[in-house]
PDB file of N, CA and C in Angstrom:
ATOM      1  N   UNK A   1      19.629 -19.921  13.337  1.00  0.00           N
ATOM      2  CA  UNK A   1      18.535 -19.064  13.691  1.00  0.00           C
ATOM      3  C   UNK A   1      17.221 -19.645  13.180  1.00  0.00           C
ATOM      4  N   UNK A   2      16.957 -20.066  12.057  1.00  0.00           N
ATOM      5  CA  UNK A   2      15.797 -20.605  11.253  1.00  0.00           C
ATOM      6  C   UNK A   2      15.958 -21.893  12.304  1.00  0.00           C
ATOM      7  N   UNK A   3      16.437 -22.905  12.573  1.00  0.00           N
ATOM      8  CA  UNK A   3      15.929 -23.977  13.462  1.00  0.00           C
ATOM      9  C   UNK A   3      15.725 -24.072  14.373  1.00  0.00           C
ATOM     10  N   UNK A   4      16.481 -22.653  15.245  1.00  0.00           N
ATOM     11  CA  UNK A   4      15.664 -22.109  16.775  1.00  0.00           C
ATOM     12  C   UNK A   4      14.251 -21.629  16.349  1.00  0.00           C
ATOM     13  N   UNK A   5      14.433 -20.387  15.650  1.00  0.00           N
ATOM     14  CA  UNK A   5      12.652 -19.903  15.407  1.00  0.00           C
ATOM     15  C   UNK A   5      11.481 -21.060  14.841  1.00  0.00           C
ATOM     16  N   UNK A   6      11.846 -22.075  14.322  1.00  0.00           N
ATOM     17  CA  UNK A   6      10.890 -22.954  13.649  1.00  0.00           C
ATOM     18  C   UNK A   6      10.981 -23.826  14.521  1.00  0.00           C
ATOM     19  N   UNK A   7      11.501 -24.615  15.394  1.00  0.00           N
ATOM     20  CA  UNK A   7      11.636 -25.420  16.301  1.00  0.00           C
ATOM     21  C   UNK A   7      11.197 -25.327  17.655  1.00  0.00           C
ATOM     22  N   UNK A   8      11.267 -24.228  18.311  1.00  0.00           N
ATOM     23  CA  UNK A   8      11.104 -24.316  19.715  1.00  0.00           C
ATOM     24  C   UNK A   8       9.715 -23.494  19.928  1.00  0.00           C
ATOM     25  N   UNK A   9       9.198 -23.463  20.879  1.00  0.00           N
ATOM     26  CA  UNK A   9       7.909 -22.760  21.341  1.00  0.00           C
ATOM     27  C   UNK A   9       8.193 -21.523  21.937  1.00  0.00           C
ATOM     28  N   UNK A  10       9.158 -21.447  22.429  1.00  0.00           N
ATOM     29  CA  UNK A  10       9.547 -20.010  22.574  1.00  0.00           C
ATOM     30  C   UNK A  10      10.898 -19.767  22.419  1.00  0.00           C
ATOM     31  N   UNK A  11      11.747 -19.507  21.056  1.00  0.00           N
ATOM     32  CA  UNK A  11      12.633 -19.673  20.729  1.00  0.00           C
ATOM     33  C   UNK A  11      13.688 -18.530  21.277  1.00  0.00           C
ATOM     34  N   UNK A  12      15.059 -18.965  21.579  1.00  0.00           N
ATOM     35  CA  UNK A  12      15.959 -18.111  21.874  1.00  0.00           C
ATOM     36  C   UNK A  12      16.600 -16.876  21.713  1.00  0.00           C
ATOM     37  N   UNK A  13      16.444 -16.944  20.199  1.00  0.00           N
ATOM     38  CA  UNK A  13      16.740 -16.114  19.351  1.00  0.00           C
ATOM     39  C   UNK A  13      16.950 -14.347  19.486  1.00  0.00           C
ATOM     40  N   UNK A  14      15.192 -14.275  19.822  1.00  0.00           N
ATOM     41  CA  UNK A  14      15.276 -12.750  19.977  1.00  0.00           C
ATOM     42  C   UNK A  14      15.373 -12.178  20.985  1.00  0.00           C
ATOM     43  N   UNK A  15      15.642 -13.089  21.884  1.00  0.00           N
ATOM     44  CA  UNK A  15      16.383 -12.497  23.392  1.00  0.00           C
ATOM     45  C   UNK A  15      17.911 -12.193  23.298  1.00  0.00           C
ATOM     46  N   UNK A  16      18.401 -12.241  21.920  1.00  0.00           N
ATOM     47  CA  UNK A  16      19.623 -12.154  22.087  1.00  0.00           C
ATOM     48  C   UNK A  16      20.318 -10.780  21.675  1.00  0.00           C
ATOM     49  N   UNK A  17      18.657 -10.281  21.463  1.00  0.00           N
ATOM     50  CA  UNK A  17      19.287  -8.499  21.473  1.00  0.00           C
ATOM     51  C   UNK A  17      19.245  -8.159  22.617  1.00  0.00           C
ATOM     52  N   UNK A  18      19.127  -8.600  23.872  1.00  0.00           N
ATOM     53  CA  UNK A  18      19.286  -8.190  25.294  1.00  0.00           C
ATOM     54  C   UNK A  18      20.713  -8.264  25.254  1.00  0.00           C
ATOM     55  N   UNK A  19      21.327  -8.597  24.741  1.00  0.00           N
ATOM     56  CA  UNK A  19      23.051  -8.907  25.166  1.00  0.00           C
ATOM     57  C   UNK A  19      23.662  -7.576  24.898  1.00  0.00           C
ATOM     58  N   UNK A  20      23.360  -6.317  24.008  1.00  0.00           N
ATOM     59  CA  UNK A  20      24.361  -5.468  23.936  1.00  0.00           C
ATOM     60  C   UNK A  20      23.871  -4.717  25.244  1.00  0.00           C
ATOM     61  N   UNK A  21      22.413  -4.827  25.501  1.00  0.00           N
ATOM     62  CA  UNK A  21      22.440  -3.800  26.787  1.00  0.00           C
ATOM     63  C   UNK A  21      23.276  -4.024  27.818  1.00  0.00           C
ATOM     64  N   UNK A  22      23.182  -5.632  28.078  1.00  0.00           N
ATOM     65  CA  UNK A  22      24.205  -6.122  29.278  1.00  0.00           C
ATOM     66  C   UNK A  22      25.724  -5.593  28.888  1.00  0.00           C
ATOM     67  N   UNK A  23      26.094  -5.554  28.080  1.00  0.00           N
ATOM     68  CA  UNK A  23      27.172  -5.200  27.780  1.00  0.00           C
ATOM     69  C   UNK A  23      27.544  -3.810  28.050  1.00  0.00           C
ATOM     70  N   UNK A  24      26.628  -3.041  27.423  1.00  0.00           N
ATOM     71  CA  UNK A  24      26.647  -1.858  27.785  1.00  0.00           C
ATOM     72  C   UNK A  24      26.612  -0.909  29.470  1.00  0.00           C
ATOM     73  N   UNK A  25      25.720  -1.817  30.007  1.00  0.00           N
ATOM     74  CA  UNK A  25      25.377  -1.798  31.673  1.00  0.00           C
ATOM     75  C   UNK A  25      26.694  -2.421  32.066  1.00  0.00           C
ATOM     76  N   UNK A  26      27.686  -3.526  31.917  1.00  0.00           N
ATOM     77  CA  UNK A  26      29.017  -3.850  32.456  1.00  0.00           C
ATOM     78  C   UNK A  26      29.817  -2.915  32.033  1.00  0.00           C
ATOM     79  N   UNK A  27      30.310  -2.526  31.310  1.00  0.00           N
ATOM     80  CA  UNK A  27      31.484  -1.002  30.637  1.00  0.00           C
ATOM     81  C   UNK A  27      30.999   0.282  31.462  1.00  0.00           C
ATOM     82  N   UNK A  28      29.801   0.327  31.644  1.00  0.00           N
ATOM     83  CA  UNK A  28      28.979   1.620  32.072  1.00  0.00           C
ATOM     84  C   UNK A  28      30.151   2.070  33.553  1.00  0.00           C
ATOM     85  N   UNK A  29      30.436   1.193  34.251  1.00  0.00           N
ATOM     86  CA  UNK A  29      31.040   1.863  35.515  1.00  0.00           C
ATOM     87  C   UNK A  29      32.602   2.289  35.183  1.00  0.00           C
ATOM     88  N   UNK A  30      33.232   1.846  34.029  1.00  0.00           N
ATOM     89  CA  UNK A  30      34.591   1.033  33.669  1.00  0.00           C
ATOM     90  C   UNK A  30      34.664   2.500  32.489  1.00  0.00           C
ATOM     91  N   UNK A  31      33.899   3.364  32.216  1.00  0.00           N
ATOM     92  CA  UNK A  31      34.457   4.334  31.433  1.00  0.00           C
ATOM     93  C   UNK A  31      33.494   5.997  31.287  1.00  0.00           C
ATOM     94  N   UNK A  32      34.057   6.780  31.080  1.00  0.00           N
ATOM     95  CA  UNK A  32      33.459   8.043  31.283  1.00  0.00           C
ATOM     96  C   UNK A  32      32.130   8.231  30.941  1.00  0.00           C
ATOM     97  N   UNK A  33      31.639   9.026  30.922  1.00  0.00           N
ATOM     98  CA  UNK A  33      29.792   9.403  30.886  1.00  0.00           C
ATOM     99  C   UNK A  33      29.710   9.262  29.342  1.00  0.00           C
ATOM    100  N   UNK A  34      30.795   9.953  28.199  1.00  0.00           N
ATOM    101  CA  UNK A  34      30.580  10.386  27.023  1.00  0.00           C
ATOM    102  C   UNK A  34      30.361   8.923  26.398  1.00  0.00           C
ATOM    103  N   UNK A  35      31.293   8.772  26.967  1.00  0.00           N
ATOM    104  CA  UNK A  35      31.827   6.673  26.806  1.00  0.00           C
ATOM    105  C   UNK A  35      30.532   6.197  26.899  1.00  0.00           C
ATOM    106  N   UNK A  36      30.227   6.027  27.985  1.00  0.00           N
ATOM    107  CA  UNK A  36      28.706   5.153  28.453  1.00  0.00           C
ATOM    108  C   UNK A  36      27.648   5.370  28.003  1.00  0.00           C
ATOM    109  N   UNK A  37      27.166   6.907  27.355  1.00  0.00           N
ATOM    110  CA  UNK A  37      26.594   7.204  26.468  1.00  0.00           C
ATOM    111  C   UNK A  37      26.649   6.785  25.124  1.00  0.00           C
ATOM    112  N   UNK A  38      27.217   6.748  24.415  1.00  0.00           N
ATOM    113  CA  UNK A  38      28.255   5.861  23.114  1.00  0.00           C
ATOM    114  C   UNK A  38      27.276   4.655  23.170  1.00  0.00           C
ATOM    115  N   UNK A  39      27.812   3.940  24.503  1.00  0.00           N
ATOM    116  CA  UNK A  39      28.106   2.232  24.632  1.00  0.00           C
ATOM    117  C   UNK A  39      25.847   1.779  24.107  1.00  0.00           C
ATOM    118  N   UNK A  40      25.465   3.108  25.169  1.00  0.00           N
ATOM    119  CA  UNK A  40      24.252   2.369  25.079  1.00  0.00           C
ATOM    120  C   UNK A  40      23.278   3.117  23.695  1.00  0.00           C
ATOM    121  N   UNK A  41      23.847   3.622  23.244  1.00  0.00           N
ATOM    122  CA  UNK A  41      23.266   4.062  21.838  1.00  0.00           C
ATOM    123  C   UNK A  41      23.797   3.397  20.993  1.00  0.00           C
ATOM    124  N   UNK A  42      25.200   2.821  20.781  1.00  0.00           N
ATOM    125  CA  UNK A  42      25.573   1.587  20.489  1.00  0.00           C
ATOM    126  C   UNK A  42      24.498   0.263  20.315  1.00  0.00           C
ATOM    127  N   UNK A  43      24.857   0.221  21.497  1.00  0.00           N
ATOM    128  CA  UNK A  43      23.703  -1.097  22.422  1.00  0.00           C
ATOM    129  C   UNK A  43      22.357  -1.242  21.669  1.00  0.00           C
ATOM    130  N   UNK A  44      21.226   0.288  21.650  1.00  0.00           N
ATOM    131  CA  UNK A  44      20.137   0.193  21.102  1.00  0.00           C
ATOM    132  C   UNK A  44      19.675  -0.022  19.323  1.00  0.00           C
ATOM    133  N   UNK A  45      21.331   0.623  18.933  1.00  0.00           N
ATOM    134  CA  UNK A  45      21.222   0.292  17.429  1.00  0.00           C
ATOM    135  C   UNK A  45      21.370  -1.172  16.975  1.00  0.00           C
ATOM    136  N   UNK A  46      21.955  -2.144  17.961  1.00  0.00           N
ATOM    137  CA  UNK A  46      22.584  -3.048  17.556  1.00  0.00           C
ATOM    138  C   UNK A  46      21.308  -4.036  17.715  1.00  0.00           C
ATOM    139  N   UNK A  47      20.666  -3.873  18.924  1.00  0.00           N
ATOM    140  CA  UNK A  47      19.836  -4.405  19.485  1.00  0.00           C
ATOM    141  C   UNK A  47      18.420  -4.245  18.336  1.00  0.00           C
ATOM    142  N   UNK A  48      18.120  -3.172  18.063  1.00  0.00           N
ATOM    143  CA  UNK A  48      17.021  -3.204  17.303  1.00  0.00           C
ATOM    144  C   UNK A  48      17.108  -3.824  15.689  1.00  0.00           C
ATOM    145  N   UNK A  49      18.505  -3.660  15.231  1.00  0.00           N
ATOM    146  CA  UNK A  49      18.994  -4.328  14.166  1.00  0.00           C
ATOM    147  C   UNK A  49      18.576  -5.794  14.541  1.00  0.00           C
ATOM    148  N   UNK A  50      19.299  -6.336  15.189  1.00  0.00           N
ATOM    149  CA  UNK A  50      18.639  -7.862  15.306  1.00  0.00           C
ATOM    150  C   UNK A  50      17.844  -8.086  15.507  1.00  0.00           C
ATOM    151  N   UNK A  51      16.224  -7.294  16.369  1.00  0.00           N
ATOM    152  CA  UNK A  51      15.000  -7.713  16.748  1.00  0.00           C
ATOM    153  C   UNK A  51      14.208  -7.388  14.745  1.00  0.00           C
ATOM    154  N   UNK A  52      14.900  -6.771  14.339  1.00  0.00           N
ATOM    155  CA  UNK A  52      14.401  -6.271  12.947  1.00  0.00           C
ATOM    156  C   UNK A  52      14.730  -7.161  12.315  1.00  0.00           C
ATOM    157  N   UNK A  53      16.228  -7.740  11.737  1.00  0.00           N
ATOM    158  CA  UNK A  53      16.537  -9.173  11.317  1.00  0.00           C
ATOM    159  C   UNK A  53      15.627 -10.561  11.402  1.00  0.00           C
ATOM    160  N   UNK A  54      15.864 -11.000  13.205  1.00  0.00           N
ATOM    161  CA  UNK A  54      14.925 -11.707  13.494  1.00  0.00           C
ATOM    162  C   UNK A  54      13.823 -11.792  13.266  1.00  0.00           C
ATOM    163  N   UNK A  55      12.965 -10.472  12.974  1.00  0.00           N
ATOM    164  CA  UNK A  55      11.118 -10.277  13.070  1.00  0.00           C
ATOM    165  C   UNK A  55      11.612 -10.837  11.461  1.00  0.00           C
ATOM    166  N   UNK A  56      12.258 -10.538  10.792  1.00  0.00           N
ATOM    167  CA  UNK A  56      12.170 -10.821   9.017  1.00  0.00           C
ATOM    168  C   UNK A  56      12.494 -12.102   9.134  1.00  0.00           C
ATOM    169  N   UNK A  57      13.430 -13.276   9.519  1.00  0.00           N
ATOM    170  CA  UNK A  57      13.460 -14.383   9.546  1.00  0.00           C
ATOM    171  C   UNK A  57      11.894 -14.871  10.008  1.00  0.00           C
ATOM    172  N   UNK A  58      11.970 -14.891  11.295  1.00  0.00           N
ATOM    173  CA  UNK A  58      10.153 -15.160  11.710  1.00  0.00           C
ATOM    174  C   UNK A  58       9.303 -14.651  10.574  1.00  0.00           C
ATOM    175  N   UNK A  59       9.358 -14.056   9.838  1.00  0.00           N
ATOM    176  CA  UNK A  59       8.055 -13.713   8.575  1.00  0.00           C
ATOM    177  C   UNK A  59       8.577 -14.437   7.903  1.00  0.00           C
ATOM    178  N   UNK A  60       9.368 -14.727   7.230  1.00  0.00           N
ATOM    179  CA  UNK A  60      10.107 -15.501   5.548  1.00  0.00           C
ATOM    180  C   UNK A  60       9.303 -17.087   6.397  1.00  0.00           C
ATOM    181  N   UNK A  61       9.756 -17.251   7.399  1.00  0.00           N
ATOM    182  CA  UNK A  61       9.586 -18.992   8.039  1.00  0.00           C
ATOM    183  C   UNK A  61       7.971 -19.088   8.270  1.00  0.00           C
ATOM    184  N   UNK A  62       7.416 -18.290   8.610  1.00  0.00           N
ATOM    185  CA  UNK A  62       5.875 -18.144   8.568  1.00  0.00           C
ATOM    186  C   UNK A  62       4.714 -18.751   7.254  1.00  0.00           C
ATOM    187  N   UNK A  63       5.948 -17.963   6.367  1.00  0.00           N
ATOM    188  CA  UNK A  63       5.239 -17.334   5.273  1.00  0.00           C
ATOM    189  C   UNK A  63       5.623 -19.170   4.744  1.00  0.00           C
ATOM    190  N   UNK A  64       6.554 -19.681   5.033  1.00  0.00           N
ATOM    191  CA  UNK A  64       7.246 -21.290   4.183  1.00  0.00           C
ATOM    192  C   UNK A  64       6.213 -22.002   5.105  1.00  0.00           C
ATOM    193  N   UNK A  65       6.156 -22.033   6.152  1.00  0.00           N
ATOM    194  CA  UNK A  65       5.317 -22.904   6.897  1.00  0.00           C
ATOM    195  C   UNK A  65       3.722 -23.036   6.150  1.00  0.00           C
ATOM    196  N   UNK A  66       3.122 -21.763   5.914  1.00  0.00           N
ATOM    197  CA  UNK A  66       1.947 -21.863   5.790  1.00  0.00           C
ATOM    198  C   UNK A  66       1.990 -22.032   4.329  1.00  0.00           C
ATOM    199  N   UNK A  67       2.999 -21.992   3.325  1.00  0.00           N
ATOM    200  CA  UNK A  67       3.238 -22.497   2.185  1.00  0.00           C
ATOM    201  C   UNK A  67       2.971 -23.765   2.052  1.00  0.00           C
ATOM    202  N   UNK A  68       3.944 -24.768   2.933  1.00  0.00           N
ATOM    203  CA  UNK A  68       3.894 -25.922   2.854  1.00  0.00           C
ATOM    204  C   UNK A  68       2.522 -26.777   3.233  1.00  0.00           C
ATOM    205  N   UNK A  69       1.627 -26.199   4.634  1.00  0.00           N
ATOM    206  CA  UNK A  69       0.843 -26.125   5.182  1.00  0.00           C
ATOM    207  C   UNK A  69      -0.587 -26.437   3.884  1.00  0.00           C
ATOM    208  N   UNK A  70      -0.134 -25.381   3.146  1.00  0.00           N
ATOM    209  CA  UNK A  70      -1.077 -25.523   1.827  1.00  0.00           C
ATOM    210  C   UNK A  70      -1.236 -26.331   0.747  1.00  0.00           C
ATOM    211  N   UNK A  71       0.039 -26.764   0.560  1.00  0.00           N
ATOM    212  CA  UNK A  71       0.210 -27.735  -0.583  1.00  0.00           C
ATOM    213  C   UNK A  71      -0.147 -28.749   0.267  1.00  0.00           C
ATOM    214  N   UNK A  72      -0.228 -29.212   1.423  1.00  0.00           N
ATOM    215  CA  UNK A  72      -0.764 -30.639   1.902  1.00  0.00           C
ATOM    216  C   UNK A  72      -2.351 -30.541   2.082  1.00  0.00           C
ATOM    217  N   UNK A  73      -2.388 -29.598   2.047  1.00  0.00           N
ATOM    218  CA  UNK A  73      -4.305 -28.932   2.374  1.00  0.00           C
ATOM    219  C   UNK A  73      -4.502 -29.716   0.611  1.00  0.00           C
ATOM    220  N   UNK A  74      -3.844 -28.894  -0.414  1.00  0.00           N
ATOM    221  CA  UNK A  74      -4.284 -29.654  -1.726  1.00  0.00           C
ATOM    222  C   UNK A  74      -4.063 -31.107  -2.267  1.00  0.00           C
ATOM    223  N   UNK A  75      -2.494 -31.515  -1.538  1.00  0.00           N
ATOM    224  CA  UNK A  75      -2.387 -32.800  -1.733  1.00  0.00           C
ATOM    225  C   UNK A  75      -3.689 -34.038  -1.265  1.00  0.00           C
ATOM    226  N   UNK A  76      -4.002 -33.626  -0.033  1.00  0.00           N
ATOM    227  CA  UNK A  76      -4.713 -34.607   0.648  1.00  0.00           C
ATOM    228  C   UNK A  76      -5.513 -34.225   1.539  1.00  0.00           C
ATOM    229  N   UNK A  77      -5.443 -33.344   2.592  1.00  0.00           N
ATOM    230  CA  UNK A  77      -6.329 -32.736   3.366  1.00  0.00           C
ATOM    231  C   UNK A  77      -7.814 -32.660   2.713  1.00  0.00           C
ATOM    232  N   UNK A  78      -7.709 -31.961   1.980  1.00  0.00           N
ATOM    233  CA  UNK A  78      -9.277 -31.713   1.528  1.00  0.00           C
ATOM    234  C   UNK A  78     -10.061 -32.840   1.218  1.00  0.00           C
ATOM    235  N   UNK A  79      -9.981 -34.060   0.634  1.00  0.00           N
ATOM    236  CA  UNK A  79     -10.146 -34.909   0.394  1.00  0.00           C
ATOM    237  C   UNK A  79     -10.875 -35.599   1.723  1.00  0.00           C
ATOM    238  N   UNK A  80     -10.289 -35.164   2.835  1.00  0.00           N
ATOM    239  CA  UNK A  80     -10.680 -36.020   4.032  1.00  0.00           C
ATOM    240  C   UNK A  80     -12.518 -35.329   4.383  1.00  0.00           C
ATOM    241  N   UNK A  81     -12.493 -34.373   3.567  1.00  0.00           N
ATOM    242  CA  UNK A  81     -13.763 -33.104   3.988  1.00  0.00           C
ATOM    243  C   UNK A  81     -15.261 -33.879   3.108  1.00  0.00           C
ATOM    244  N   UNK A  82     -15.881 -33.280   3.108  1.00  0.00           N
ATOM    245  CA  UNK A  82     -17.135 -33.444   2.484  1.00  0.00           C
ATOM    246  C   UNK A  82     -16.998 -33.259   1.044  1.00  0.00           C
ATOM    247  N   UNK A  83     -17.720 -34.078   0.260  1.00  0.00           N
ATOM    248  CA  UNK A  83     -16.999 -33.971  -0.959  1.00  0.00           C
ATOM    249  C   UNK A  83     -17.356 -32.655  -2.286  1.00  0.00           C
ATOM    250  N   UNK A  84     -18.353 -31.658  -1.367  1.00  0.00           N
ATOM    251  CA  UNK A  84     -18.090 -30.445  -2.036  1.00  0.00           C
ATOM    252  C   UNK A  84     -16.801 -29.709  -2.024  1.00  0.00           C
ATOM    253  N   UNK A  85     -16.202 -29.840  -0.780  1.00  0.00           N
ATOM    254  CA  UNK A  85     -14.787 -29.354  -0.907  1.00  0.00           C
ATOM    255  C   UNK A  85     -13.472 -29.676  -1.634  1.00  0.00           C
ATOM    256  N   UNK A  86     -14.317 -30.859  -2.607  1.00  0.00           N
ATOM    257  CA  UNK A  86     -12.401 -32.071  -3.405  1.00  0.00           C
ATOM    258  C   UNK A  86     -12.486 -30.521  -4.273  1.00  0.00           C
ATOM    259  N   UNK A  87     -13.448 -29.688  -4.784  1.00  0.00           N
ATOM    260  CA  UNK A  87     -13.012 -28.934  -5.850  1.00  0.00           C
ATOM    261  C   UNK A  87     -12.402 -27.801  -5.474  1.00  0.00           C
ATOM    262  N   UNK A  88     -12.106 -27.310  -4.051  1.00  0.00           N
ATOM    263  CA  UNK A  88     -11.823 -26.509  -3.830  1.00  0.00           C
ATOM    264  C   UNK A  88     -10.237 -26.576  -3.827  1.00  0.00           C
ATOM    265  N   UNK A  89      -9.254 -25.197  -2.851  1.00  0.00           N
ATOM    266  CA  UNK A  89      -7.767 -25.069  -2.956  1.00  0.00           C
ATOM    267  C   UNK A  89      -7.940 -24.262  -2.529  1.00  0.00           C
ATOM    268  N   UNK A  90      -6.477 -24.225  -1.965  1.00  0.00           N
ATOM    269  CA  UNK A  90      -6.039 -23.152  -0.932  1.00  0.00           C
ATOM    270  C   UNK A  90      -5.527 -21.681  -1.022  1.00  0.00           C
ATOM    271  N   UNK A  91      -5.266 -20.939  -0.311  1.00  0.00           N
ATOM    272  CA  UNK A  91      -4.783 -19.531  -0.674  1.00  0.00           C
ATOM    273  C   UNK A  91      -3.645 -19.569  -1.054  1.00  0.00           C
ATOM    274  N   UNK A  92      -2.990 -20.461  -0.992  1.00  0.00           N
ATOM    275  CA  UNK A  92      -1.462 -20.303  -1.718  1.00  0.00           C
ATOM    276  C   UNK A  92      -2.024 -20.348  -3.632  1.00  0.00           C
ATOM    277  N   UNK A  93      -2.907 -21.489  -3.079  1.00  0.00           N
ATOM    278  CA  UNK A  93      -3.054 -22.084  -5.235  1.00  0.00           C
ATOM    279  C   UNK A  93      -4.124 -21.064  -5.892  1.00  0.00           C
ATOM    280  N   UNK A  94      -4.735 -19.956  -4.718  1.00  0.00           N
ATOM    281  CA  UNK A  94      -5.578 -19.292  -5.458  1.00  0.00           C
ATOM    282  C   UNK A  94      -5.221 -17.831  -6.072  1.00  0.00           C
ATOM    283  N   UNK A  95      -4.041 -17.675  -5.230  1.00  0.00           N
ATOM    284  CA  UNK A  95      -2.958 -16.317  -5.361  1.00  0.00           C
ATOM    285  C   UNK A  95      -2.356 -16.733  -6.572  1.00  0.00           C
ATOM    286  N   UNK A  96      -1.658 -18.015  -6.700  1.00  0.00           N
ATOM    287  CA  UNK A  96      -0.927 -18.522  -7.751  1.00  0.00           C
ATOM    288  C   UNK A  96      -1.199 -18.429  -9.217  1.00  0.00           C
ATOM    289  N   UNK A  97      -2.937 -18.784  -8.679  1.00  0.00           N
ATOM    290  CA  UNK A  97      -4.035 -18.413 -10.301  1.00  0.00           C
ATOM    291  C   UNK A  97      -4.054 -17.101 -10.793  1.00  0.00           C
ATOM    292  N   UNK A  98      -3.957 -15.898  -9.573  1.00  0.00           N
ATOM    293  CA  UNK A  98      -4.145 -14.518  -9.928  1.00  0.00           C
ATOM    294  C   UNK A  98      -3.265 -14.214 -10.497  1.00  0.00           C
ATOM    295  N   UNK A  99      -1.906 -14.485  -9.967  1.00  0.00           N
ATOM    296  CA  UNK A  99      -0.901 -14.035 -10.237  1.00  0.00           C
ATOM    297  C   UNK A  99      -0.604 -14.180 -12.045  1.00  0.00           C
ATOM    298  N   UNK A 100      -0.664 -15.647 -12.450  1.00  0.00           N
ATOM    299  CA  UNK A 100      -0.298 -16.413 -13.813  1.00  0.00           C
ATOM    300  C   UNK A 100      -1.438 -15.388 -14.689  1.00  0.00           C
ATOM    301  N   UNK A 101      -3.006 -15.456 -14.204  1.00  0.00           N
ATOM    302  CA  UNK A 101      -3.585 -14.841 -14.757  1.00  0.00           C
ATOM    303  C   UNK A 101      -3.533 -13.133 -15.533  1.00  0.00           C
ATOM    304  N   UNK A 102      -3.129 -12.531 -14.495  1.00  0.00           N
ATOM    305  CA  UNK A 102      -2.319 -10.873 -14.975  1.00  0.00           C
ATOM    306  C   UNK A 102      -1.510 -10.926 -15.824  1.00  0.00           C
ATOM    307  N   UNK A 103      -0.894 -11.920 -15.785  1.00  0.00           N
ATOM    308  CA  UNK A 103       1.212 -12.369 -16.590  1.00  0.00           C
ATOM    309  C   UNK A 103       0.216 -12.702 -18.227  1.00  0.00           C
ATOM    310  N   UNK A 104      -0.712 -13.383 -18.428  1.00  0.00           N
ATOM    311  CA  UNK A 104      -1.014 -13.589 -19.641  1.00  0.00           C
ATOM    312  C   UNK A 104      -2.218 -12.823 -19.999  1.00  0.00           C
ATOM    313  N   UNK A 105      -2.569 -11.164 -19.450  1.00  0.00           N
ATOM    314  CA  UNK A 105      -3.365 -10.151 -19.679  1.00  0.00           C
ATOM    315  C   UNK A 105      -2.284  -9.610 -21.013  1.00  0.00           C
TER     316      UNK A 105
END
């Protein structure tokens, strides 16, 4: 799942809560009303469970991307800028300061 969502431009993934509906829409003729009712309340719990899963993978991978994204902004990126900016850093290293800073209040 993490190398579909980080890899592709429009990744597979969260189309794959469409599958209990199909499922549910094939059984639908194949068993009683109470049944078919079941199948697709079934279907919608299952379905939103994984679009909920997925949306949390897509945030955790977001959140690493623009992590990494940052430490190269401090490694070297900035450097390429005008040289008021060598003193500057990024929102990852400036959260990092807040954070350490409170811990030794």
């Amino acid at each position: 799942m993490d190398h579909d969502l980080g890899t592709r431009v429009r990744p597979v993934t969260p189309l794959l809560a469409i599958l209990p509906f199909v499922l549910a829409g094939a059984i639908q003729s194949h068993v009683g009303t109470t049944a078919a009712t079941w199948a697709w309340v079934i279907a919608g719990i299952a379905a939103s469970a994984w679009t909920a899963f997925t949306a949390w993978r897509a945030y955790r991978l977001f959140k690493a991307f623009a992590a990494r994204g940052d430490r190269q902004f401090d490694a070297r990126d900035k450097f390429a800028l005008a040289p008021e900016y060598h003193a500057s850093g990024s929102a990852t290293k400036a959260k990092w300061k807040r954070r350490i800073a409170r811990q030794r209040k």
